[in-house]
Protein backbone atom coordinates (compact mmCIF):
# COMPACT_ATOMS: atom_id res chain seq x y z
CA UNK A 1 126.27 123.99 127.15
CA UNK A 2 126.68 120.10 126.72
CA UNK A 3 123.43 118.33 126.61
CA UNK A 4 122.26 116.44 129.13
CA UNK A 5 121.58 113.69 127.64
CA UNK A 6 124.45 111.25 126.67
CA UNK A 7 123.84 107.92 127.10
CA UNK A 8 120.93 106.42 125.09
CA UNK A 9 119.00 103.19 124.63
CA UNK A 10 117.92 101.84 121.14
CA UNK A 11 114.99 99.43 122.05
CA UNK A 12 114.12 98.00 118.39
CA UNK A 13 116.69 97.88 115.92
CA UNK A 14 115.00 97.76 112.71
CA UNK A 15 115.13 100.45 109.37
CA UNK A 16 114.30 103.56 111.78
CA UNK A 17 115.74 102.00 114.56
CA UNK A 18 119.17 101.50 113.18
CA UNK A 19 118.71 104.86 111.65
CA UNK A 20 118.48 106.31 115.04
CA UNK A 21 121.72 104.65 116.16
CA UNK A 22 123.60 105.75 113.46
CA UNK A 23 122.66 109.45 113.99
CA UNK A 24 123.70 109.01 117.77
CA UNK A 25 126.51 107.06 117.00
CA UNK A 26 127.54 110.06 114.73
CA UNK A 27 127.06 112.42 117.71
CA UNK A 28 129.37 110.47 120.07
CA UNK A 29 126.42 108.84 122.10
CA UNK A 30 127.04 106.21 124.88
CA UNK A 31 124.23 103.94 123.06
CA UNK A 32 122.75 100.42 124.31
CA UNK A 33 120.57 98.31 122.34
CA UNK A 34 117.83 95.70 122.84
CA UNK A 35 116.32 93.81 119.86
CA UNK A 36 114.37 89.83 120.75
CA UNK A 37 115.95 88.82 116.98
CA UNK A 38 119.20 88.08 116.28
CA UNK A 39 118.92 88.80 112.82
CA UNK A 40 118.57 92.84 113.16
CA UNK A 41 121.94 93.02 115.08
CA UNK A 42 123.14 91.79 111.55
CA UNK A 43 120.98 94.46 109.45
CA UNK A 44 122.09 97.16 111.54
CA UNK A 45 125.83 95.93 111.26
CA UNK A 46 125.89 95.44 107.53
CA UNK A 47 123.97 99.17 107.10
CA UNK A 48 126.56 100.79 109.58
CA UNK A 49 129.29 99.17 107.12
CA UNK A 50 127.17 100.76 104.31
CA UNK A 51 126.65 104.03 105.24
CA UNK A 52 129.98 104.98 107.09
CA UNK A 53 131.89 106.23 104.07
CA UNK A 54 129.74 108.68 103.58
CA UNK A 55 128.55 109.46 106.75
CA UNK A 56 132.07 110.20 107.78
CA UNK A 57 131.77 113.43 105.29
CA UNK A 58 128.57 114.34 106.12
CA UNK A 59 129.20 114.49 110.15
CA UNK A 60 132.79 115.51 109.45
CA UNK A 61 133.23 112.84 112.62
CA UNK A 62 134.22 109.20 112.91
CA UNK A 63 132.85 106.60 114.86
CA UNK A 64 133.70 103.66 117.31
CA UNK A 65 131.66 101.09 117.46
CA UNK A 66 133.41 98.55 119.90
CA UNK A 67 133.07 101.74 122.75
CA UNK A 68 130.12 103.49 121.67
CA UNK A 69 127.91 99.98 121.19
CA UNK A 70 126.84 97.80 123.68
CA UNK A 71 124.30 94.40 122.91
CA UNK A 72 121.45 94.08 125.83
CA UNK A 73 119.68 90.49 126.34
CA UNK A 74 117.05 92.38 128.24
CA UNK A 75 114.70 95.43 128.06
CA UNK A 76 115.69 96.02 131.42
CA UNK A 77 119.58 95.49 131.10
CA UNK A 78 119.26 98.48 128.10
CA UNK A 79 117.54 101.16 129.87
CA UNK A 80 118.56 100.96 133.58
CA UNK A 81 121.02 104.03 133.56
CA UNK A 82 120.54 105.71 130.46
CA UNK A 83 119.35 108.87 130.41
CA UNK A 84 116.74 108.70 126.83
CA UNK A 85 115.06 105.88 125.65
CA UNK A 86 114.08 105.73 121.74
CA UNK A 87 111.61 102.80 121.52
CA UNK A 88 111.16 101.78 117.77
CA UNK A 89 108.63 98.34 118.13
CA UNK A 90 106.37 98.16 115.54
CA UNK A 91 103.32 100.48 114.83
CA UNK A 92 100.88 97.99 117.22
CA UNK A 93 99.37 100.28 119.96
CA UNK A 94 98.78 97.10 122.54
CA UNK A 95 102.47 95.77 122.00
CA UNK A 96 103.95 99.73 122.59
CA UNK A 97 101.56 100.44 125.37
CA UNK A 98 103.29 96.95 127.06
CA UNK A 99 106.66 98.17 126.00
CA UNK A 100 106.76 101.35 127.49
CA UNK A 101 105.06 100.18 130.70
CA UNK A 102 107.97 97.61 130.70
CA UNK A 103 110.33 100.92 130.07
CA UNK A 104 109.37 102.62 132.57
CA UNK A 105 109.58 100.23 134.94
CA UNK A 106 113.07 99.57 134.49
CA UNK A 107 114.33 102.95 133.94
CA UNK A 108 115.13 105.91 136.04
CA UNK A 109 112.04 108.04 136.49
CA UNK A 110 114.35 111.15 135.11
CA UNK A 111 115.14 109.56 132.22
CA UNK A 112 112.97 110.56 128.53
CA UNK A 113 111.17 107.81 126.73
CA UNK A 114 110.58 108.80 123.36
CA UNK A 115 108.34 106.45 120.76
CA UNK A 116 109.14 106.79 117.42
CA UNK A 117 105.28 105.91 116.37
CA UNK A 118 104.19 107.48 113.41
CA UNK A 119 100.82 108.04 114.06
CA UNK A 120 99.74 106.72 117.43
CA UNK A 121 98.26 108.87 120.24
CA UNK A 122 100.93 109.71 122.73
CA UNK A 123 98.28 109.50 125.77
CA UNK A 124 97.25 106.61 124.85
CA UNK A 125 100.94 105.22 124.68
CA UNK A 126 102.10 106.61 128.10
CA UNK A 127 98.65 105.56 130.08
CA UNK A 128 100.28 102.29 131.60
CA UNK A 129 103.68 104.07 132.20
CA UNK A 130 105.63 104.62 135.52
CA UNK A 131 105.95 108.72 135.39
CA UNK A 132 103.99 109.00 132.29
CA UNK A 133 105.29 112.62 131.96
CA UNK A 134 108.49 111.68 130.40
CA UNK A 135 106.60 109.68 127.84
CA UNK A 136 106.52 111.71 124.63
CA UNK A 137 106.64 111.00 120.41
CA UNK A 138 109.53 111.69 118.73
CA UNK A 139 108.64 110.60 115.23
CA UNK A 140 111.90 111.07 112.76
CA UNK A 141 111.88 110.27 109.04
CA UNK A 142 113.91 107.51 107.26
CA UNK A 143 116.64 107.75 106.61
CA UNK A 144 117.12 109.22 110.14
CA UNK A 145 120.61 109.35 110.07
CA UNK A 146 120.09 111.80 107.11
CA UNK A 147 116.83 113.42 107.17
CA UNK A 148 116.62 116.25 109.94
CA UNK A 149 112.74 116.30 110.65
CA UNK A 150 111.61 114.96 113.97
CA UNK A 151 108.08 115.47 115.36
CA UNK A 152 107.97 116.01 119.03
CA UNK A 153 104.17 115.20 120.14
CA UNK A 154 103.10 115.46 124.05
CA UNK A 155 100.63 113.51 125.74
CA UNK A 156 98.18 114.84 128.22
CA UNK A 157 100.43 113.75 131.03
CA UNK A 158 103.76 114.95 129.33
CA UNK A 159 105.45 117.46 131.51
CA UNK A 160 106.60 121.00 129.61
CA UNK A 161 109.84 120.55 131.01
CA UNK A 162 110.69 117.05 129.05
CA UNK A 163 109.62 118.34 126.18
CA UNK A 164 112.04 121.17 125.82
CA UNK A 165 114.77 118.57 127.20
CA UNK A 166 113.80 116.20 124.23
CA UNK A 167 113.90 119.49 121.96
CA UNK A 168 116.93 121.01 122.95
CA UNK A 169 118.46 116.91 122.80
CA UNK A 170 117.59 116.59 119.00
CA UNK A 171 118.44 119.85 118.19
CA UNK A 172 121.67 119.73 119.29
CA UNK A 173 122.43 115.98 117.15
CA UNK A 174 121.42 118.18 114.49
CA UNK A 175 117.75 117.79 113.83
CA UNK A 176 114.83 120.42 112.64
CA UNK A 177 112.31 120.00 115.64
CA UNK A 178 108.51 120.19 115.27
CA UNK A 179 106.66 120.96 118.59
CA UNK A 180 102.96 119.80 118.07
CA UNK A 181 100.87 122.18 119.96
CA UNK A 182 98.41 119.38 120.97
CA UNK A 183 98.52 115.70 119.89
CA UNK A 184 96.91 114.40 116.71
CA UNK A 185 96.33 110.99 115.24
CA UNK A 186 99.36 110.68 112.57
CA UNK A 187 100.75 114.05 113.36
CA UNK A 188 101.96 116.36 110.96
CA UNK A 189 104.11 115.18 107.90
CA UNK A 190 102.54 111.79 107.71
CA UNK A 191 98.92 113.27 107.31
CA UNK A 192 100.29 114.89 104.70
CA UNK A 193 101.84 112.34 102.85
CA UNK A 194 99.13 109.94 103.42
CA UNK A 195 96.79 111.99 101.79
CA UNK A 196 99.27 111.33 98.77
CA UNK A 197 99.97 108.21 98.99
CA UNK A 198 95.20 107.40 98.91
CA UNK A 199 95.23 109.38 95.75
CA UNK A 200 97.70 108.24 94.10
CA UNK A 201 96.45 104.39 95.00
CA UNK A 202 93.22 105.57 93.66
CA UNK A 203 94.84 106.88 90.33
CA UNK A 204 96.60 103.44 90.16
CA UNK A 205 93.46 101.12 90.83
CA UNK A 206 91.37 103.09 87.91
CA UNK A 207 94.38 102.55 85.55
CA UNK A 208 94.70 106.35 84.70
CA UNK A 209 98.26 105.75 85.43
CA UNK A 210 101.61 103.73 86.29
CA UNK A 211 103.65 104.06 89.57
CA UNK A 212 106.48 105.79 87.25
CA UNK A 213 103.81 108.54 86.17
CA UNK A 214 103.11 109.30 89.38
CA UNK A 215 106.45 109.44 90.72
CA UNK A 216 107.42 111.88 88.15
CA UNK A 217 104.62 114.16 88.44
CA UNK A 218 105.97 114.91 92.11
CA UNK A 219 109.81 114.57 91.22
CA UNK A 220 109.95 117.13 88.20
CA UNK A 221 107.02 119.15 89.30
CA UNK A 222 105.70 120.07 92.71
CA UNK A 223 108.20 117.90 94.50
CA UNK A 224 111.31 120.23 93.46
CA UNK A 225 109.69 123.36 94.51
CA UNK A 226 108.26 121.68 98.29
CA UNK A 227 111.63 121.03 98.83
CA UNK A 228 112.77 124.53 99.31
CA UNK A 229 109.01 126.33 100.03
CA UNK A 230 106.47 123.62 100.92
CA UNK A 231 103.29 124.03 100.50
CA UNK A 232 101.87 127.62 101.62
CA UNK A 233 104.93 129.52 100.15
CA UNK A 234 104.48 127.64 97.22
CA UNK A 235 100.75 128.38 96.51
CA UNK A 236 102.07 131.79 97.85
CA UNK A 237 103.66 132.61 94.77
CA UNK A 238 100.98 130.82 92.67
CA UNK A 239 99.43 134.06 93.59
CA UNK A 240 102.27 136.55 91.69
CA UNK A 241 102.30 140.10 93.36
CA UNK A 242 99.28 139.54 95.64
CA UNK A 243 100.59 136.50 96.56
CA UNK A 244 98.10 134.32 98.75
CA UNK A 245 95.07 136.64 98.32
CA UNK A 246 94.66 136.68 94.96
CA UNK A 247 96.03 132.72 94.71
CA UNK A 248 92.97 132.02 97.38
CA UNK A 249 90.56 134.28 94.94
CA UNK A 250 91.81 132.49 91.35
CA UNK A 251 91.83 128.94 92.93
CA UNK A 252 89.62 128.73 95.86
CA UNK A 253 86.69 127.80 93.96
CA UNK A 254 88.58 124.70 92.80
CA UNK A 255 88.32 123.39 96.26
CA UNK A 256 84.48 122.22 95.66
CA UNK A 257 85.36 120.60 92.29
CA UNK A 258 85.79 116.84 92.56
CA UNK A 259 89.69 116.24 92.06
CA UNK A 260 90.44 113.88 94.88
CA UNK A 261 89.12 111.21 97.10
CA UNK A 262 91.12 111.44 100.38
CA UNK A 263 89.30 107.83 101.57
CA UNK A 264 91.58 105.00 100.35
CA UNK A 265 90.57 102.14 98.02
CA UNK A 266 90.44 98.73 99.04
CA UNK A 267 93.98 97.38 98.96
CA UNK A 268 92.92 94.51 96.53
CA UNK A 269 95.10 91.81 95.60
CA UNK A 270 95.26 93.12 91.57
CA UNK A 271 96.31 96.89 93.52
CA UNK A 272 98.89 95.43 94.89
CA UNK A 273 100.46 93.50 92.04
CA UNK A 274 100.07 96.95 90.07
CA UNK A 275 102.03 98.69 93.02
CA UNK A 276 104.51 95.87 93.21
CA UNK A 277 104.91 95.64 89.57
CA UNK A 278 105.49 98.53 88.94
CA UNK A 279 107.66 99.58 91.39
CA UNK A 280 109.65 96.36 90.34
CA UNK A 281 109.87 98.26 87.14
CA UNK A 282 111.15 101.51 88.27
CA UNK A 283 113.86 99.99 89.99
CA UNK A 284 115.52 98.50 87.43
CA UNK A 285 116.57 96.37 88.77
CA UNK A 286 119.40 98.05 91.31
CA UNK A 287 119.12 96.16 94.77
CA UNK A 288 117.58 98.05 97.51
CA UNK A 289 121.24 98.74 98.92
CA UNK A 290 122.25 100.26 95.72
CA UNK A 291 119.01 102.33 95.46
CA UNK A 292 119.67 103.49 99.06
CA UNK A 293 122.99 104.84 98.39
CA UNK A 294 121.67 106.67 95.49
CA UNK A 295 119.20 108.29 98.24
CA UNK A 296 121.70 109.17 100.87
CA UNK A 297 124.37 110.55 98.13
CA UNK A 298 121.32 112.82 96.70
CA UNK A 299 119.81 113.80 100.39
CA UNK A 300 123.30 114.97 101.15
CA UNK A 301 123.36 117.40 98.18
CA UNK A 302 119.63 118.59 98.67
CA UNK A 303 120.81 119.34 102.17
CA UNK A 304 123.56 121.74 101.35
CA UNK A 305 121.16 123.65 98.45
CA UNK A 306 118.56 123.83 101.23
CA UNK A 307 121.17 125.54 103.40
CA UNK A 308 122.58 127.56 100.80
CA UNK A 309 119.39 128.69 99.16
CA UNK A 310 117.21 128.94 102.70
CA UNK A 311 114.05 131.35 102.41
């Protein structure tokens, strides 16, 4: 059954914003696009010159830009026929709420406007909207055009049916949907991570250890097993033959010792020259395009162990 959804607007055309083109453009999607600077039509060029090689594998499909692309000098010149709107401003809850009333105003009241926010409330987001029940998160993962994961999160006014329109839309472009059952501040995967991403500041700021360190404590330990298991499945086995029972018995107790913080340290300017440092370190020095490439060649491996070796 073909999807209903075929012609798109990009409104914001930065990192996940260009990633979000490039996965449509992939899929053979009419797509129109509206960014205020000139200078992101050129990053999104330049990374669509990057990335196409390889993408051209990965999708087993080529792409044409002169008929699938089409510039907009207007919100309103973008989004007039299309049938989905992906709105990618930044993460400012006044400037989104204004952008999506704008949306919706200009847009046919059937058509889905997705956010790509990473953490805002959608009911907050939709409450100055024409039709606010087409107003719904769908927060992907960077690179999009590689990374499956996309969290769908309703509002209070977001109608059932438009969610399982967006969810059926992203599933067929080839994406691994998440349906939140209600909404949450920062959703699912980005709690998660965030609770990292505190500790680890908090190991940096005390000088226990170096942005490296921590790195490789996830890469050669618990990252390599999340990547197939996650979490629970993990700790699952943690437990050998009675599995979570006995892992929930031998470790619980752990839970009350003092091993993390959770609340995040002052971002001080000596944390950040650690961060920046050392991160300058790791890189050594490969350019941010050559460290990408590294990514996307490596994500498109993991991808066909994950589908090989799928619990």
């Amino acid at each position: 059954m073909q999807s209903s959804i075929n012609k798109i607007a990009v409104v914001g055309t930065g990192v996940i914003g260009t990633g979000w083109i490039i996965r449509f453009l992939f899929n053979k999607k009419q797509i129109k696009i509206f960014d205020p600077s000139e200078k992101q039509k050129k990053f999104l060029l330049d990374e669509l010159k990057r990335t196409a090689p390889l993408l051209k594998k990965f999708y087993k499909s080529n792409i044409n830009i002169n008929n699938q692309l089409e510039f907009c000098s207007s919100i309103k010149a973008a989004v007039s026929d299309v049938d989905l709107i992906q709105e990618n401003t930044p993460e400012n809850e006044k400037l989104k709420i204004r952008i999506i009333k704008e949306i919706s105003h200009h847009s046919k009241k059937s058509a889905i406007i997705a956010s790509s926010s990473s953490g805002l409330l959608p009911s907050r987001i939709q409450s100055k909207a024409q039709h606010p029940e087409r107003v719904l998160i769908a927060h992907p993962f960077n690179p999009v055009y590689l990374l499956p994961l996309v969290e769908i999160v309703p509002g209070k006014k977001t109608a059932k049916k438009n969610i399982l329109k967006a969810n059926k839309f992203y599933t067929k472009i080839g994406m691994k949907t998440l349906i939140l059952k209600k909404e949450l501040p920062g959703y699912l995967s980005d709690r998660l991570q965030e609770s990292m991403w505190r500790e680890s500041l908090h190991i940096i700021n005390e000088g226990f250890a170096s942005t490296k360190d921590l790195d490789d404590a996830i890469i050669y330990g618990p990252g390599l097993r999340w990547s197939l298991m996650g979490t629970f499945l993990t700790f699952h086995l943690a437990g050998g033959e009675m599995g979570m029972k006995h892992m929930l018995e031998q470790f619980g107790p752990a839970l009350k010792l003092p091993w993390t913080k959770l609340k995040a340290p002052k971002l001080t300017n000596s944390l950040k020259k650690k961060i920046i440092e050392g991160t300058k370190i790791q890189s050594k020095k490969k350019s941010v395009k050559n460290l990408a490439n590294l990514r996307d060649n490596f994500l498109i491996d993991l991808q066909k162990l994950l589908k090989k070796y799928k619990v």
